[in-house]
Protein backbone atom coordinates (compact mmCIF):
# COMPACT_ATOMS: atom_id res chain seq x y z
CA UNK A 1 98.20 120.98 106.74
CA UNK A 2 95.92 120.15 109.79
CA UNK A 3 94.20 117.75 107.91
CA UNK A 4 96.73 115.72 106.56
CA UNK A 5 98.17 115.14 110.63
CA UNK A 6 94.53 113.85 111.03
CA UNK A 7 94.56 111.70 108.65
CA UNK A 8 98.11 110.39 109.57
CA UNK A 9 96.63 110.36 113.54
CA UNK A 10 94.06 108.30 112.04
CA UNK A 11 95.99 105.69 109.88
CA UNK A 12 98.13 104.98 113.33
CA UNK A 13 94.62 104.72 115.34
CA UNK A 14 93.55 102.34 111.99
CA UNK A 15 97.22 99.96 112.30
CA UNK A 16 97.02 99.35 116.36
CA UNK A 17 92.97 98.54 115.92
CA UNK A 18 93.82 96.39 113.54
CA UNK A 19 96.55 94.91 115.58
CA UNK A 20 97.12 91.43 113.77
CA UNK A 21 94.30 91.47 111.47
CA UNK A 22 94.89 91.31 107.86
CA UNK A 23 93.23 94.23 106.75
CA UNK A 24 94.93 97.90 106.21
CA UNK A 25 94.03 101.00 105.30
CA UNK A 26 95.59 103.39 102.65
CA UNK A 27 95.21 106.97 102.18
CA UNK A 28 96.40 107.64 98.32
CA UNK A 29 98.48 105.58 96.29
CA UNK A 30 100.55 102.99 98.13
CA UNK A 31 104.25 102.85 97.18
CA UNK A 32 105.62 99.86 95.80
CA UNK A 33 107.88 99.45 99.24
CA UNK A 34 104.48 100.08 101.49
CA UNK A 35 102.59 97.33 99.50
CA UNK A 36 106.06 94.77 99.42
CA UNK A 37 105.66 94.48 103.75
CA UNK A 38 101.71 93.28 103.72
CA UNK A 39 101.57 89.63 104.24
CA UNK A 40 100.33 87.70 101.81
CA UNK A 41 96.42 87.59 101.87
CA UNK A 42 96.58 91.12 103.20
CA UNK A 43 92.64 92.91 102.25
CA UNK A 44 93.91 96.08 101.25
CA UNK A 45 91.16 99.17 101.27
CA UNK A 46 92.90 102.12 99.32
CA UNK A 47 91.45 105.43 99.65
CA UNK A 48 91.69 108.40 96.90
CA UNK A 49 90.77 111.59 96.01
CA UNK A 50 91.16 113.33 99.36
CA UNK A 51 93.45 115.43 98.25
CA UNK A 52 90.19 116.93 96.11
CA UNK A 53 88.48 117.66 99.11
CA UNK A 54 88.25 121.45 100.23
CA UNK A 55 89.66 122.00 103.86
């Protein structure tokens, strides 16, 4: 549990460094509805498999 509010602490820290950059961050899969509001252009990193990782 702790660890997924640190990683949710850490995507908000991610979206207001970014500010209006066009880069953003995932955790896991994206939904279809997350990946529908990045502008167009948007560099998209996409992180999985954290889920595999012991606490």
């Amino acid at each position: 549990m702790q660890s997924k509010v640190l990683l949710k602490k850490l995507k908000q820290m991610e979206r207001k460094a970014n500010g209006k950059r066009r880069q953003y961050v995932f955790f896991g899969k994206p939904s279809r509805a997350e990946l529908a509001k990045l502008p167009e252009g948007a560099r998209v990193i996409i992180f999985v498999g954290e889920d595999e990782i012991p606490d």
